[in-house]
N, C-alpha and C. Protein backbone atom coordinates (compact mmCIF):
# COMPACT_ATOMS: atom_id res chain seq x y z
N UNK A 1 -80.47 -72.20 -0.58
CA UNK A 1 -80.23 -72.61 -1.95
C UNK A 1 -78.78 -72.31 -2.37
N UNK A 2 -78.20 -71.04 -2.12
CA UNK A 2 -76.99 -71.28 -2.18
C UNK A 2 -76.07 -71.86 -1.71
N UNK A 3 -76.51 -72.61 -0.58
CA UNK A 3 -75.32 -73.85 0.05
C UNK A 3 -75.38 -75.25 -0.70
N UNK A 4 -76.52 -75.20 -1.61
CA UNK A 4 -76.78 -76.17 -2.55
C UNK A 4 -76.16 -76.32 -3.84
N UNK A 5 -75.91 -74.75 -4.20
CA UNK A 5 -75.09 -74.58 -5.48
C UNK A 5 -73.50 -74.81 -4.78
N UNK A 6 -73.08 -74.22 -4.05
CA UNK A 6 -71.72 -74.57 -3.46
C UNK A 6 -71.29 -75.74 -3.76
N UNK A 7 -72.81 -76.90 -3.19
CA UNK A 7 -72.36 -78.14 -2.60
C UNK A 7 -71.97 -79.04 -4.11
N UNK A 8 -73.12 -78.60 -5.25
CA UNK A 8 -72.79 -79.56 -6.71
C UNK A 8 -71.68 -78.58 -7.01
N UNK A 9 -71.14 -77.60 -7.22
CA UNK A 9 -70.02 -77.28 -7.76
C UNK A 9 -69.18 -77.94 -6.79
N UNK A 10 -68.74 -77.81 -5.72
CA UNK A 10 -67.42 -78.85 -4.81
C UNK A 10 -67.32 -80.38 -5.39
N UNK A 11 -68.91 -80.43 -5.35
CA UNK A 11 -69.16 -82.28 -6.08
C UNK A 11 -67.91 -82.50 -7.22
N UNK A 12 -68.57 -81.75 -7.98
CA UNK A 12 -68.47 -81.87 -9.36
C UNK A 12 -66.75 -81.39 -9.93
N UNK A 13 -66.11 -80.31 -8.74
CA UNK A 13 -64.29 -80.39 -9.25
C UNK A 13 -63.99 -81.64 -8.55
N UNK A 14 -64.42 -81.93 -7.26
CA UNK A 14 -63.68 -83.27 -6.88
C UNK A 14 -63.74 -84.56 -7.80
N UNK A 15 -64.81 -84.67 -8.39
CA UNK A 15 -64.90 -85.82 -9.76
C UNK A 15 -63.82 -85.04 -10.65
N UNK A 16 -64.27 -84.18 -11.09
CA UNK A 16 -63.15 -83.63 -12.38
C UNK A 16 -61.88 -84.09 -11.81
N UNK A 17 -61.01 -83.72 -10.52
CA UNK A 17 -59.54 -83.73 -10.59
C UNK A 17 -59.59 -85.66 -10.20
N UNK A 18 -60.44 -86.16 -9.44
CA UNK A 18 -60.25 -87.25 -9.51
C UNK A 18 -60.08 -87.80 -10.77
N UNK A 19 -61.11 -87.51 -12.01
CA UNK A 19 -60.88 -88.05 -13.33
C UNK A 19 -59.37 -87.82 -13.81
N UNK A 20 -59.18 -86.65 -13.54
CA UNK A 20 -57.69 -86.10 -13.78
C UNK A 20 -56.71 -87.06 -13.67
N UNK A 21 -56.14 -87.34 -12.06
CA UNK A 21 -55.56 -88.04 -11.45
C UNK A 21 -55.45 -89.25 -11.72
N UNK A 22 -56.36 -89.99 -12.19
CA UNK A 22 -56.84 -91.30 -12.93
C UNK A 22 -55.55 -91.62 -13.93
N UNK A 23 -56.02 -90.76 -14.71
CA UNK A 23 -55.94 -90.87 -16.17
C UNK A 23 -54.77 -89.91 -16.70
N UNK A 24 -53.56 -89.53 -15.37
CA UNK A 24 -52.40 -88.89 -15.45
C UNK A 24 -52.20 -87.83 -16.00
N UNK A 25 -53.51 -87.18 -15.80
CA UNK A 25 -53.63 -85.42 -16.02
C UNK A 25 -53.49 -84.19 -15.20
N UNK A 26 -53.34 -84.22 -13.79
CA UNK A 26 -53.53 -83.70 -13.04
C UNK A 26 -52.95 -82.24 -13.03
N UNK A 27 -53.71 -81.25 -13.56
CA UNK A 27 -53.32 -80.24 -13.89
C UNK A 27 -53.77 -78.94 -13.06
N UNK A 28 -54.55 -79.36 -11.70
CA UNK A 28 -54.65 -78.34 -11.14
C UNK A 28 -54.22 -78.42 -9.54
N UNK A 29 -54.25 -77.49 -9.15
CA UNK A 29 -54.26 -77.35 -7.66
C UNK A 29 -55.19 -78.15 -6.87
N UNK A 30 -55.27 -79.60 -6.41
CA UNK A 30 -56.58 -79.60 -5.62
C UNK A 30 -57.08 -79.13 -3.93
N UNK A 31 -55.83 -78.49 -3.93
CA UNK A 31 -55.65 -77.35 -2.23
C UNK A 31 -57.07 -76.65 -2.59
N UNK A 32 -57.42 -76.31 -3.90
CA UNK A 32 -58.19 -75.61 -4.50
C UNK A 32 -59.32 -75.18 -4.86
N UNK A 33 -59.44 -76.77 -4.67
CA UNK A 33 -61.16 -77.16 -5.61
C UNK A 33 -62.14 -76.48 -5.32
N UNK A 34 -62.72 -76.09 -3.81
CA UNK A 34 -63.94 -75.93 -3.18
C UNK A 34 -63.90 -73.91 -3.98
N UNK A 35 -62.44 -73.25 -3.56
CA UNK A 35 -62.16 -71.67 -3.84
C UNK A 35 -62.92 -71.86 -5.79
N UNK A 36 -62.23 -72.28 -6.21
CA UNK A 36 -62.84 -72.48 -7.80
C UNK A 36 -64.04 -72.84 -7.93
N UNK A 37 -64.60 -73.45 -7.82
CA UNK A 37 -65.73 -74.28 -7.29
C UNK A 37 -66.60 -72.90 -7.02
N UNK A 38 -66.81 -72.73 -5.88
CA UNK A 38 -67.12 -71.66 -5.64
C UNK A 38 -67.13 -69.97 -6.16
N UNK A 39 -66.70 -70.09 -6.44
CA UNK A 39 -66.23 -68.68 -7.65
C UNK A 39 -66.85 -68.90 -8.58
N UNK A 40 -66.83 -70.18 -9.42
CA UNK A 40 -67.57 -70.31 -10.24
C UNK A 40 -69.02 -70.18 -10.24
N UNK A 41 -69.85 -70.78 -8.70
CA UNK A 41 -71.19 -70.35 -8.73
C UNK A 41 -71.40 -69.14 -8.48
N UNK A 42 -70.37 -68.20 -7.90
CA UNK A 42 -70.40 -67.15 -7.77
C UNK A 42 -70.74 -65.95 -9.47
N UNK A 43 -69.94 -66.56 -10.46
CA UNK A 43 -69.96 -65.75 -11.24
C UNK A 43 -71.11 -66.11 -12.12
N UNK A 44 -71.59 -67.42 -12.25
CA UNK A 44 -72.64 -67.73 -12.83
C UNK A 44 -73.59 -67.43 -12.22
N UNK A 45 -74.25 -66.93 -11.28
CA UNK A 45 -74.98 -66.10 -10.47
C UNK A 45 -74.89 -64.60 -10.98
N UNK A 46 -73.77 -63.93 -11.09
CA UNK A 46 -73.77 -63.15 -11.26
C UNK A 46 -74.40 -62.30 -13.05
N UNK A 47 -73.65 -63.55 -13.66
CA UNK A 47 -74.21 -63.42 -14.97
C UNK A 47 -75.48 -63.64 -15.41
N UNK A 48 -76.25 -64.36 -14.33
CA UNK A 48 -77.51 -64.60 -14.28
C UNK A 48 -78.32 -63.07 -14.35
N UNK A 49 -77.87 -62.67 -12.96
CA UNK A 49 -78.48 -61.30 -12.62
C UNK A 49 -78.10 -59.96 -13.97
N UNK A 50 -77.06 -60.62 -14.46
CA UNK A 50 -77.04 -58.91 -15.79
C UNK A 50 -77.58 -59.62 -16.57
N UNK A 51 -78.07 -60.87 -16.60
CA UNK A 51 -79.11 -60.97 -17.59
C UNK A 51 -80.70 -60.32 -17.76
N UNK A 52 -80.43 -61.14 -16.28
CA UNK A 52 -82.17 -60.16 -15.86
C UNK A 52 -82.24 -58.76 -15.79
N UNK A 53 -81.18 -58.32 -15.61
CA UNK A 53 -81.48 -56.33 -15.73
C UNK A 53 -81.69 -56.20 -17.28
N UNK A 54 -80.77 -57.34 -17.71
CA UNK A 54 -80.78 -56.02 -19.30
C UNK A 54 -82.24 -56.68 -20.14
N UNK A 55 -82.20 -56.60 -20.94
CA UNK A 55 -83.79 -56.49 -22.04
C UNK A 55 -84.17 -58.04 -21.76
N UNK A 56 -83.10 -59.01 -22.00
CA UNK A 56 -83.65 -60.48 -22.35
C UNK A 56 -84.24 -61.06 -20.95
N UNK A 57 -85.41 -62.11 -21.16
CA UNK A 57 -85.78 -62.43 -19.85
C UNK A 57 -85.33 -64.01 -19.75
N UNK A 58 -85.08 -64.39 -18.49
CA UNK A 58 -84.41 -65.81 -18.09
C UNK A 58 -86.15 -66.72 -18.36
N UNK A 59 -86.17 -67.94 -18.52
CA UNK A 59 -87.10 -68.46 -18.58
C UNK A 59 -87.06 -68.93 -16.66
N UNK A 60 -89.02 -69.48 -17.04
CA UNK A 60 -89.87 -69.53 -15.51
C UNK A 60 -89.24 -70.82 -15.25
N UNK A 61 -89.04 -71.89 -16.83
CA UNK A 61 -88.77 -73.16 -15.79
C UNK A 61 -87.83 -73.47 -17.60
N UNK A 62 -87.13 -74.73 -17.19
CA UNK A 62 -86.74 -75.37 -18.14
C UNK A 62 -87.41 -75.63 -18.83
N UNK A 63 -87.18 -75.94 -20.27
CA UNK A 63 -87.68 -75.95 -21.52
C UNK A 63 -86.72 -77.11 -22.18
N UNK A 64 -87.66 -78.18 -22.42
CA UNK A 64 -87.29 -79.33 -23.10
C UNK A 64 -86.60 -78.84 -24.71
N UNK A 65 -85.79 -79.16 -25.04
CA UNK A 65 -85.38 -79.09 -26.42
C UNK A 65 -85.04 -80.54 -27.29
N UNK A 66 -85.62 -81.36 -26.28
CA UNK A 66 -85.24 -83.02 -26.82
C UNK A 66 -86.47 -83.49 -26.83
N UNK A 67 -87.74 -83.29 -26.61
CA UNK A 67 -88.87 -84.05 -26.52
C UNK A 67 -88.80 -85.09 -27.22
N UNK A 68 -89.45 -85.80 -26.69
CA UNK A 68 -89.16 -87.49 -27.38
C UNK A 68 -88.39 -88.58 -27.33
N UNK A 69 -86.79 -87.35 -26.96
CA UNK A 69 -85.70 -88.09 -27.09
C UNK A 69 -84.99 -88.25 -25.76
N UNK A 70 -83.76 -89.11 -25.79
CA UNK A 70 -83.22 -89.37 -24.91
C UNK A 70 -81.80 -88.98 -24.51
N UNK A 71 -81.14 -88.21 -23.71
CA UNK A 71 -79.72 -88.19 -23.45
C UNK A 71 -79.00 -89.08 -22.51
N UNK A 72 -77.91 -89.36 -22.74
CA UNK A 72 -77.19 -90.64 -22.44
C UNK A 72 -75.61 -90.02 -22.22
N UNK A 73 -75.59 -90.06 -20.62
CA UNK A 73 -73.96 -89.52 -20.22
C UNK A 73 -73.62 -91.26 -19.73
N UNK A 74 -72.53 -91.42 -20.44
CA UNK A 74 -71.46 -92.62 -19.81
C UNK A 74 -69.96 -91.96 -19.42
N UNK A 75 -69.37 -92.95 -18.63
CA UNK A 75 -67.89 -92.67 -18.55
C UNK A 75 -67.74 -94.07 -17.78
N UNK A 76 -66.15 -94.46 -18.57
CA UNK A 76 -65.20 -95.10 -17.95
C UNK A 76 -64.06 -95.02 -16.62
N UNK A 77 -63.95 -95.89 -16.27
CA UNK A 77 -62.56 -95.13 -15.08
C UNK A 77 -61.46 -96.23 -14.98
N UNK A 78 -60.43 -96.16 -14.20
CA UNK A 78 -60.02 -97.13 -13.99
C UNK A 78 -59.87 -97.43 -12.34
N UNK A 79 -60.35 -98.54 -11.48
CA UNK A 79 -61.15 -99.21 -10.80
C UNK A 79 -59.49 -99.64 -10.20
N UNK A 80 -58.97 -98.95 -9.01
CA UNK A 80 -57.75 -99.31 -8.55
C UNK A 80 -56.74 -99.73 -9.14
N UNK A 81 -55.84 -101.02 -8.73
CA UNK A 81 -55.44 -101.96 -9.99
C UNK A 81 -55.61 -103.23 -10.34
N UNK A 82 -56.82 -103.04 -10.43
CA UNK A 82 -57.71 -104.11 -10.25
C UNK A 82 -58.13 -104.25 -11.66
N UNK A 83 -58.94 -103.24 -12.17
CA UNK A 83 -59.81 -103.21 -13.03
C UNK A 83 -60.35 -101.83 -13.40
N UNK A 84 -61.62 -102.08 -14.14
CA UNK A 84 -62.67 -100.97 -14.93
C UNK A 84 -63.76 -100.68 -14.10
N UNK A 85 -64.07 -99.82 -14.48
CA UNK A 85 -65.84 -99.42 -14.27
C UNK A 85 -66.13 -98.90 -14.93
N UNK A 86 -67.34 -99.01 -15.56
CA UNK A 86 -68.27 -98.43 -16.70
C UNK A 86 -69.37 -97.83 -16.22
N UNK A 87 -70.19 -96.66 -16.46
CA UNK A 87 -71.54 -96.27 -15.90
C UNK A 87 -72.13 -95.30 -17.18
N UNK A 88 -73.52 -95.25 -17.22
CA UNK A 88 -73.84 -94.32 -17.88
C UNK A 88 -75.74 -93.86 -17.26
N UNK A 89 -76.18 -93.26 -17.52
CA UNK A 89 -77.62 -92.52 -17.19
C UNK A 89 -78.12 -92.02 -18.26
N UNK A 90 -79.33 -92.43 -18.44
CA UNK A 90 -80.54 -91.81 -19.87
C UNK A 90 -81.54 -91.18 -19.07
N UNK A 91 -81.41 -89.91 -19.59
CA UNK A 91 -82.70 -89.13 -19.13
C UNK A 91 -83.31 -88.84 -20.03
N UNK A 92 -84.89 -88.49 -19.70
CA UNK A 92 -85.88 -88.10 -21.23
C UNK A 92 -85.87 -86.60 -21.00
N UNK A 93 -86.47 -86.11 -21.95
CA UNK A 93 -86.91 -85.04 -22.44
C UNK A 93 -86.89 -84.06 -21.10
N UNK A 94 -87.50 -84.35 -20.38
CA UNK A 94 -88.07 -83.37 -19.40
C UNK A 94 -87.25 -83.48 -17.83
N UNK A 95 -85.23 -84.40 -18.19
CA UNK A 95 -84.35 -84.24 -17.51
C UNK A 95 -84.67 -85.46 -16.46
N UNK A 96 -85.94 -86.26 -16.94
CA UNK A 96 -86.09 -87.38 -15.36
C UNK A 96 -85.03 -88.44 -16.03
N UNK A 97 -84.70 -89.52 -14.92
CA UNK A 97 -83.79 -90.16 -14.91
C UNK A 97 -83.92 -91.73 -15.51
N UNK A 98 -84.29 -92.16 -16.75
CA UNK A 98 -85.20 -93.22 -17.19
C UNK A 98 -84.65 -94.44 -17.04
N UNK A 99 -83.25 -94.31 -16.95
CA UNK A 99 -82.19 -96.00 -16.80
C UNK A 99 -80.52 -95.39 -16.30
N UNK A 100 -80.44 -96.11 -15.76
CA UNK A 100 -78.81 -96.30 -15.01
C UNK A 100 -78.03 -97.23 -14.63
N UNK A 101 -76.97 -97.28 -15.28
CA UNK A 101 -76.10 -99.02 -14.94
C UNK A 101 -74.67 -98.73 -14.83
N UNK A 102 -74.04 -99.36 -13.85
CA UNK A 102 -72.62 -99.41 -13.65
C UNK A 102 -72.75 -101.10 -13.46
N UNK A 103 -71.09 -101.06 -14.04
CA UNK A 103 -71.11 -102.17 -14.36
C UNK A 103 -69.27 -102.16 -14.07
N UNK A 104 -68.67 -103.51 -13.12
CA UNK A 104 -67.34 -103.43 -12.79
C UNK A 104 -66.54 -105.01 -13.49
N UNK A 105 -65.07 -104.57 -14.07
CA UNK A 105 -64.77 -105.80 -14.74
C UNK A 105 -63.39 -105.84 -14.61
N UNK A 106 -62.22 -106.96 -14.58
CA UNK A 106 -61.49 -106.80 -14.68
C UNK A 106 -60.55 -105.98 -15.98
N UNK A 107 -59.14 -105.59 -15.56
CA UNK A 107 -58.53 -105.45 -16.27
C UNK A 107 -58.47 -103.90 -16.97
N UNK A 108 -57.65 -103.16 -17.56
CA UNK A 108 -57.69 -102.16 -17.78
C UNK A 108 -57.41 -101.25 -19.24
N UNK A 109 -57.99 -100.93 -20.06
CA UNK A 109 -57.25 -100.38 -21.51
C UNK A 109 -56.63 -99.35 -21.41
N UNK A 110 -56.99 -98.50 -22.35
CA UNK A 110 -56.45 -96.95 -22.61
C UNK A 110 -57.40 -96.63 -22.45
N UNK A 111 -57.49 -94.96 -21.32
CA UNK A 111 -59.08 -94.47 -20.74
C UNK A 111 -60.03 -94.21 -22.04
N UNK A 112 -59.55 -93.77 -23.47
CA UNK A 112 -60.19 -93.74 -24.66
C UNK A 112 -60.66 -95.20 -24.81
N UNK A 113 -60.36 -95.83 -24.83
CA UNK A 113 -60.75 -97.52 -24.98
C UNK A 113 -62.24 -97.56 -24.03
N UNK A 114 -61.91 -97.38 -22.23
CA UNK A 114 -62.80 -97.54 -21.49
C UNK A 114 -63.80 -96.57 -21.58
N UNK A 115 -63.65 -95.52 -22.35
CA UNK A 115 -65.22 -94.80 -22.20
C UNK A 115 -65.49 -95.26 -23.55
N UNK A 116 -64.89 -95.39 -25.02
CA UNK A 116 -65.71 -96.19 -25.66
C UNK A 116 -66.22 -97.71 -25.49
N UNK A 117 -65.83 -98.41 -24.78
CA UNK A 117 -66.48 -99.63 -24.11
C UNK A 117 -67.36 -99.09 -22.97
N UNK A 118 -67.29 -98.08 -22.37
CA UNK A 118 -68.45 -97.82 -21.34
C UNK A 118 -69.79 -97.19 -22.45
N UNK A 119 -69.54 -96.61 -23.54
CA UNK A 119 -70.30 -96.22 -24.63
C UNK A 119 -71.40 -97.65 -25.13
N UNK A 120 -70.41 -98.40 -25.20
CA UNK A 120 -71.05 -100.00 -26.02
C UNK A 120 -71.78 -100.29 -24.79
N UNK A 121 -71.31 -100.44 -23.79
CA UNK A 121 -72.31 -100.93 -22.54
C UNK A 121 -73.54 -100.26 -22.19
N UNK A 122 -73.60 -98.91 -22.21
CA UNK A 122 -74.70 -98.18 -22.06
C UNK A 122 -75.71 -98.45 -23.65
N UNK A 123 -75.01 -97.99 -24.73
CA UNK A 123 -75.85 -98.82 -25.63
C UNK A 123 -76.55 -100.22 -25.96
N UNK A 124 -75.66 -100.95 -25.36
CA UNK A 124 -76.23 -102.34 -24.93
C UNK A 124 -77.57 -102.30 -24.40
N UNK A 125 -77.67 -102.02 -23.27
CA UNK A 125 -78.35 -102.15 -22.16
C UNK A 125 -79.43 -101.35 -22.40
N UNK A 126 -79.24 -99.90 -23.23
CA UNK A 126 -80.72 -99.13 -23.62
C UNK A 126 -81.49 -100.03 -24.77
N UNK A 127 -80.80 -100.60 -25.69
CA UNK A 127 -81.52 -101.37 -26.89
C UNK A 127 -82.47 -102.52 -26.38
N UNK A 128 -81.89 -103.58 -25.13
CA UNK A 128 -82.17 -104.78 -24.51
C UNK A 128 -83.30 -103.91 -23.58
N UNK A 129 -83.38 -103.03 -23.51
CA UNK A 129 -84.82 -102.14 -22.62
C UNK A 129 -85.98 -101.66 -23.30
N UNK A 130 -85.24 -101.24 -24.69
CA UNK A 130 -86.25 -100.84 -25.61
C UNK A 130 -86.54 -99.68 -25.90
């Protein structure tokens, strides 16, 4: 299990500095990523465990705080120099994965432009589902 936490934290800086890089931010080391990355599950582990010593107890399983409802991650990018890509994912209540769409187009805005047009597209597409 911990080669599993390793593996989504490595995932997850290589998207970050890629987003970076994109969008002419590139503000870290990426010699780096996996050492940070790693450290980080390291310490969130760790904070886990002084949780459990001291009085408060960690819950057995996740606990919905949206029942009913739906969360909705989108993002824009820009797609070589070519173009866009748009994507977003709705999960319900209980974190399953209910709809997902990427969608590729020419041409390119301001990355604020493309994640609010990747915003309209994911809204699109949840309303036309129902």
């Amino acid at each position: 299990m911990q080669e599993w936490g390793d593996f989504v934290a490595v995932a997850w800086e290589i998207w970050k500095a890629k987003s970076q890089c994109l969008f002419g931010s590139p503000n870290q080391d990426v010699n780096k990523l996996s050492e940070r990355a790693i450290s980080f599950v390291g310490s969130h582990k760790e904070a886990c465990v002084q949780l459990a010593v001291s009085d408060k107890k960690l819950p057995d399983k996740w606990i919905s705080l949206l029942s009913g409802k739906f969360k909705v991650n989108f993002d824009g990018a820009k797609l070589r120099d070519w173009g866009h890509v748009w994507g977003f994912m709705a999960r319900d209540g209980d974190g399953r994965v209910r709809m997902a769409g990427v969608k590729q187009g020419p041409g390119f805005l301001d990355p604020s432009l493309e994640k609010a047009r990747a915003c309209i597209f994911a809204i699109r597409n949840l309303l036309r589902s129902g």
